[in-house]
Protein backbone atom coordinates (compact mmCIF):
# COMPACT_ATOMS: atom_id res chain seq x y z
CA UNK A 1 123.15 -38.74 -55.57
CA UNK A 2 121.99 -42.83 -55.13
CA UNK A 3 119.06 -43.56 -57.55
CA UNK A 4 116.82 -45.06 -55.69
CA UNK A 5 117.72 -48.84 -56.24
CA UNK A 6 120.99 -48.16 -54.93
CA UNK A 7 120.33 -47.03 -51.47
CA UNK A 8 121.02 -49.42 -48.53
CA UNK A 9 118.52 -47.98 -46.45
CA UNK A 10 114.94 -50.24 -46.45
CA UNK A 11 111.88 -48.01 -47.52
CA UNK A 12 108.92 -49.67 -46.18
CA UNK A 13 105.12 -47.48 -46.90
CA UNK A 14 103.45 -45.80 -43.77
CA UNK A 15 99.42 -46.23 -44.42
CA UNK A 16 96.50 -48.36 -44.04
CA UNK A 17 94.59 -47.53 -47.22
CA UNK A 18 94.37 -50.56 -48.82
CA UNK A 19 94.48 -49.38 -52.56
CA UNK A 20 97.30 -47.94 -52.02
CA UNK A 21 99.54 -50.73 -49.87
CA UNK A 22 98.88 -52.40 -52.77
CA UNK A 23 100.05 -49.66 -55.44
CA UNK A 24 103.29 -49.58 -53.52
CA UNK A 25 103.30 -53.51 -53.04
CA UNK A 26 103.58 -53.57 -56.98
CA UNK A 27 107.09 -51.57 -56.32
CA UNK A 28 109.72 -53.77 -55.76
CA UNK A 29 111.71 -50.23 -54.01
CA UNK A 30 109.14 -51.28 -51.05
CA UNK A 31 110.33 -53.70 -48.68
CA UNK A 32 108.43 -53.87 -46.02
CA UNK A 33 104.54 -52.16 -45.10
CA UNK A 34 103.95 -50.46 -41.37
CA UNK A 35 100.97 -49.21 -40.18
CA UNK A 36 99.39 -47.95 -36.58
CA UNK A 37 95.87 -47.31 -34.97
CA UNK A 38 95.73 -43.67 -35.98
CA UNK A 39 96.43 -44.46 -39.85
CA UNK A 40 94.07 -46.79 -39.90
CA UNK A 41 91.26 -44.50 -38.17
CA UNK A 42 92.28 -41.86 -40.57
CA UNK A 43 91.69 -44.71 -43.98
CA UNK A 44 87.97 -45.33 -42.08
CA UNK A 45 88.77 -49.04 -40.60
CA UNK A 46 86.14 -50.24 -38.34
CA UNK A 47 87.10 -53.46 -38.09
CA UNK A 48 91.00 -54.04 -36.51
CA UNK A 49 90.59 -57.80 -37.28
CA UNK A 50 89.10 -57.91 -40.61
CA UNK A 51 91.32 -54.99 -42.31
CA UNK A 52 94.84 -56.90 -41.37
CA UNK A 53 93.93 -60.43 -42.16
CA UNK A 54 92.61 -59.11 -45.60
CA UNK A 55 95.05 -57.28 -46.29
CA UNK A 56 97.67 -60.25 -45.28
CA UNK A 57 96.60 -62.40 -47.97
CA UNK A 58 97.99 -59.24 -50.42
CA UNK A 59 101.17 -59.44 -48.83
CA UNK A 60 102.99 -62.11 -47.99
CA UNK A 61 105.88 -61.82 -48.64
CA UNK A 62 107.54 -58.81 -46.82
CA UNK A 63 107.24 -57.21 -43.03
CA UNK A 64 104.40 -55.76 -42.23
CA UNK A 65 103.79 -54.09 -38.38
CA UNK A 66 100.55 -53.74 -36.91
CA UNK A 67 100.33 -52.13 -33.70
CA UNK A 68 98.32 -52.83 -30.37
CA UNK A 69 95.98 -50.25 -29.15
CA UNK A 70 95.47 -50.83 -25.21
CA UNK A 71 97.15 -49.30 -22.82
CA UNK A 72 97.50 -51.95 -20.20
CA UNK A 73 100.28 -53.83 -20.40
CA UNK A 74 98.41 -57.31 -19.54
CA UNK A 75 95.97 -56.38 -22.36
CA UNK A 76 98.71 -55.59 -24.97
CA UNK A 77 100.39 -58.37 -24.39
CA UNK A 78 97.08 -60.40 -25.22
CA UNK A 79 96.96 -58.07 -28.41
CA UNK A 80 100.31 -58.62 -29.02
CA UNK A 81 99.78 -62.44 -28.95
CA UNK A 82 96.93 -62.95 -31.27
CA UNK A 83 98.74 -60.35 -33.99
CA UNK A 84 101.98 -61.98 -34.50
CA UNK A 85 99.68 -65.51 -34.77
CA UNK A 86 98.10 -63.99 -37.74
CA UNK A 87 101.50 -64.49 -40.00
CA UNK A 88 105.09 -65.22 -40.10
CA UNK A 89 106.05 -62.02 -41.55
CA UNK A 90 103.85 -59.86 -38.87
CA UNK A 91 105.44 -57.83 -36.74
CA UNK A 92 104.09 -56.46 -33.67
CA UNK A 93 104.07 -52.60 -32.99
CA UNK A 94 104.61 -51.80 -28.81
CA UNK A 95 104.71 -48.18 -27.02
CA UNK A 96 107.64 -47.52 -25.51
CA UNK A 97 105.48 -46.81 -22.80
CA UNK A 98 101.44 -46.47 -21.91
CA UNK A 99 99.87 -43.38 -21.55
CA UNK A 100 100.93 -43.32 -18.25
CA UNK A 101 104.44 -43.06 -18.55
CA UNK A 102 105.04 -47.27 -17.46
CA UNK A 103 108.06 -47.87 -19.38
CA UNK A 104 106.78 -51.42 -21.41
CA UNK A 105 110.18 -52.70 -20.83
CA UNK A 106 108.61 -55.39 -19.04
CA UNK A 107 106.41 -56.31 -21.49
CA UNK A 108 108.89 -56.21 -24.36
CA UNK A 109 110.60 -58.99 -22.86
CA UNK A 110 107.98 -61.83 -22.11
CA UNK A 111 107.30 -60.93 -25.90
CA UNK A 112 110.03 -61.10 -27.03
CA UNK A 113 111.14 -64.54 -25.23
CA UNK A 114 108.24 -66.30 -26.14
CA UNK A 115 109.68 -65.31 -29.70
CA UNK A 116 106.94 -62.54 -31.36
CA UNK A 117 108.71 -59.80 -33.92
CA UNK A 118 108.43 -56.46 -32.28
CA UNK A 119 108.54 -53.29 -33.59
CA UNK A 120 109.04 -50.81 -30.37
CA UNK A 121 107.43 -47.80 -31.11
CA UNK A 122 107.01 -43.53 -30.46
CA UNK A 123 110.68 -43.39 -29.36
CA UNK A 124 112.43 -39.68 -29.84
CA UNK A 125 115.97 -40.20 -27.47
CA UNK A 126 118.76 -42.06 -27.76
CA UNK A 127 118.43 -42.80 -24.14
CA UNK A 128 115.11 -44.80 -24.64
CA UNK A 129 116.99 -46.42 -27.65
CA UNK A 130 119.58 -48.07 -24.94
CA UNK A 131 117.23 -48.66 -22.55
CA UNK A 132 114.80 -50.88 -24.84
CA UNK A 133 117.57 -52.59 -26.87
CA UNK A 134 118.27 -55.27 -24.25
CA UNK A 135 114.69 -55.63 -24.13
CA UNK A 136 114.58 -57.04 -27.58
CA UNK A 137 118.02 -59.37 -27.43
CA UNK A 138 116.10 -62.29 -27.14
CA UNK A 139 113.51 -61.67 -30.05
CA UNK A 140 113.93 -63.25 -33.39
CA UNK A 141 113.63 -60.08 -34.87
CA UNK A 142 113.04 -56.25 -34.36
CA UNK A 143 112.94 -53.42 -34.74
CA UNK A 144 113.39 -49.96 -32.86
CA UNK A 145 111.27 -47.07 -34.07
CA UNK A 146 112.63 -43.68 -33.57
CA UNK A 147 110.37 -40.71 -34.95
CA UNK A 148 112.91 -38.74 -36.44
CA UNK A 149 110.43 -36.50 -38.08
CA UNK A 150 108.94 -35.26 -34.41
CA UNK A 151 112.73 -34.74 -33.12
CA UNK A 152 112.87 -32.13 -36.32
CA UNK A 153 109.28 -30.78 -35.61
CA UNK A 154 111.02 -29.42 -32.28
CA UNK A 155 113.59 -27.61 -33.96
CA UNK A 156 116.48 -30.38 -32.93
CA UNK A 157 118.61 -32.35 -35.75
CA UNK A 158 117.62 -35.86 -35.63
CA UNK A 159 120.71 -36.85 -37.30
CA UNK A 160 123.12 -36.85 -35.05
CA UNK A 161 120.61 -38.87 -32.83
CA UNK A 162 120.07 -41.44 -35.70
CA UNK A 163 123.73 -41.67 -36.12
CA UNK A 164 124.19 -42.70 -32.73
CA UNK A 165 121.53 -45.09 -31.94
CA UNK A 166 122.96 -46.77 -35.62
CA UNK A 167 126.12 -47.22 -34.02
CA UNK A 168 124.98 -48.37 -30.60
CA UNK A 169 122.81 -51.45 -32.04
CA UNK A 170 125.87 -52.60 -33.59
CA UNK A 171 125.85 -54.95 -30.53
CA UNK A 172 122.99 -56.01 -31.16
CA UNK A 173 122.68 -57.83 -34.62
CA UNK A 174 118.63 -59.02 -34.08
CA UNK A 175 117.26 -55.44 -34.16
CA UNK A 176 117.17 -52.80 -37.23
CA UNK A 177 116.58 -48.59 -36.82
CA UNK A 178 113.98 -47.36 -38.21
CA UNK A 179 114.18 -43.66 -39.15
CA UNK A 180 110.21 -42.86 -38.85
CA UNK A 181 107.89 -40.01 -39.36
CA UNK A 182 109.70 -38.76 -42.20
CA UNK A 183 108.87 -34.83 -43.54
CA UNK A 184 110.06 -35.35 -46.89
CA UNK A 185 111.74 -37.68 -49.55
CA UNK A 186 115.65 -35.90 -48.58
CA UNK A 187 115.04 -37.57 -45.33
CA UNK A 188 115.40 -40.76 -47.38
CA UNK A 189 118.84 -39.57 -48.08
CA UNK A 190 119.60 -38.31 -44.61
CA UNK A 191 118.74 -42.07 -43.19
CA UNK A 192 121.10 -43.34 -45.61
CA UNK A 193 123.53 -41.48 -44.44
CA UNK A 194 122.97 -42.23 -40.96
CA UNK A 195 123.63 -46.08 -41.60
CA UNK A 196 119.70 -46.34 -40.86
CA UNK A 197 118.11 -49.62 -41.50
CA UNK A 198 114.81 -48.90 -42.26
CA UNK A 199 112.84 -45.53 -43.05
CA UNK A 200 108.70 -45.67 -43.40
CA UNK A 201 107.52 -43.04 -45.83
CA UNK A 202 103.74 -42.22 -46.28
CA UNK A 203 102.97 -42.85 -49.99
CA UNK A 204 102.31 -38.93 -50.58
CA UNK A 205 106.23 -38.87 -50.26
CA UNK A 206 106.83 -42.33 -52.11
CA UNK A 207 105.45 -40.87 -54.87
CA UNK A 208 108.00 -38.13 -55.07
CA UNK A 209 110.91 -40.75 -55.97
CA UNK A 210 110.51 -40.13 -59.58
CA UNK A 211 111.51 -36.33 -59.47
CA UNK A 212 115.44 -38.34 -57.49
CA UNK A 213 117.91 -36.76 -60.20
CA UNK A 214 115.62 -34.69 -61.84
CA UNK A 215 117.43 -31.88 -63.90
CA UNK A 216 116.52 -28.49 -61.75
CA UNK A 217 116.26 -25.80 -64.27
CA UNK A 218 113.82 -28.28 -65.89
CA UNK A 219 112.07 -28.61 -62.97
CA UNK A 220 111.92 -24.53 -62.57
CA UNK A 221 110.56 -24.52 -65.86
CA UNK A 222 107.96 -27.05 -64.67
CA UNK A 223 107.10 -25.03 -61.84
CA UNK A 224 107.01 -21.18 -64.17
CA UNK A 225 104.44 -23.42 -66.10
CA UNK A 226 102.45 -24.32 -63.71
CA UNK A 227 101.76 -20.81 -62.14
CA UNK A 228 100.97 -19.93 -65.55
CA UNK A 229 98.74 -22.53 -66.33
CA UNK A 230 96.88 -22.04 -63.43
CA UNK A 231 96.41 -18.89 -63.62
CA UNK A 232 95.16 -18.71 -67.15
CA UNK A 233 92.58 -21.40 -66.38
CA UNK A 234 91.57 -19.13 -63.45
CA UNK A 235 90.72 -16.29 -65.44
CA UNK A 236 92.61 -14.22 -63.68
CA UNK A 237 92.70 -10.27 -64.79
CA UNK A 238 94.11 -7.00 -63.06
C-alpha cells in the first residue's frame, strides 16, 4: 500500500468550517479546498459573500471551488461571474443541470469562453461525463465532478465508471476527474487506482490517514481496549 505522500491522486478537503479548512490547509497532503451551498448551510454561514472572501485571504495558494446557488441559468451565470472575480485560484462550481432537468451545457460554455475555472458538478454517468467535456474545451481549467460515493449508495460499482470517464478525458488535457462524495478513506485508494485526478474527502475521513499502514492485530488490540474501557467507565454489571 502507497503512504500517503506517494499517491498520484490530488486530495483536496470537502467543508466550509473555517477552523478546520485551515487545520487541513496546514497539511501539505491537501491540495486543493471544495466546498458547496449545503456544506456551508450545515457550518451556519449566513453570509455567501463574506465567508469566501475571508476565507480567501487563508488560502491562496491552492484551488478552491465555490459553487452558485440559483437555478436559472441567466442568474448563475451572473453568480458565476462575480465568484471567479474574487481570485485567481477560484474555481466555479456549476450543476450539470437546474432543478428542472435544463442540461447547463449552454451555460458551461459562455463560461468557459470568457475564460472562468469551472468545476461541473452532481454528475453520476459516464454519459453526462461525455456530454459536458466539450463543454469545458475552451476553459483554462476544469474540472468534472462525478459523485462516486452516490453511484455506491445505489448498490452500483463506481469504479468501473471512474475508470472510464479517466480514460475518455484523455482527449481532453484542460479538465481533471474528480472522484467525489467519498464513503471512506479506501476510496482514496480506489481513485488511485482509477487514474483519478482529484478526490474531495470531508475532514472526518482526512483524519483517518494516520491509521494508512497501521499494523492490524495492533489495531484489534486497540479496538478489544476500547470496548473494555468503555465499559468499565460505564459501570456496567450483570
Amino acid at each position: 500500500m502507497k503512504k500517503p505522500d506517494e499517491l498520484r491522486v490530488k486530495i483536496f478537503a470537502d467543508g466550509a468550517d473555517k477552523a478546520g479548512m485551515l487545520e487541513m490547509y496546514r497539511n501539505p497532503l491537501i491540495k486543493g479546498f471544495t466546498t458547496n451551498p449545503t456544506l456551508m448551510r450545515k457550518a451556519g454561514i449566513s453570509d455567501y459573500r463574506t465567508f469566501a472572501l475571508d476565507i480567501l485571504k487563508e488560502i491562496k495558494d491552492r484551488p478552491i471551488s465555490f459553487e452558485v446557488f440559483a437555478d436559472d441559468f441567466d442568474e448563475m451565470e451572473r453568480q458565476a461571474s462575480e465568484i471567479s472575480s474574487w481570485a485567481p485560484n477560484v474555481y466555479v462550481k456549476i450543476p450539470i443541470t437546474n432543478t428542472r432537468r435544463e442540461p447547463s451545457d449552454a451555460l458551461v460554455s459562455r463560461l468557459s469562453k470568457k475564460g472562468v475555472k469551472l468545476n461541473v458538478t452532481a454528475l453520476l454517468t459516464l454519459g453526462q461525463v461525455e456530454r459536458i467535456a466539450p463543454c469545458l474545451a475552451e476553459a483554462p481549467a476544469a474540472c468534472i465532478s462525478v459523485f462516486a460515493g452516490r453511484i455506491a449508495d445505489t448498490g452500483v460499482d463506481p469504479i468501473p465508471i471512474m475508470a472510464e470517464a479517466v480514460r475518455f478525458l484523455r482527449s481532453y488535457p484542460n479538465i481533471e476527474l474528480i472522484w467525489a462524495s467519498p464513503r471512506e478513506l479506501l476510496n482514496i485508494f480506489h481513485a488511485e487506482s482509477t487514474g483519478c485526478h482529484i478526490i474531495t474527502v470531508t475532514n472526518d475521513v482526512l483524519k483517518k490517514l494516520s491509521l494508512i499502514g497501521r499494523d492490524l492485530s495492533e489495531y484489534s488490540l486497540d479496538t478489544v481496549k476500547m470496548f473494555y474501557d468503555d465499559g468499565r467507565q460505564a459501570g456496567y454489571s450483570l
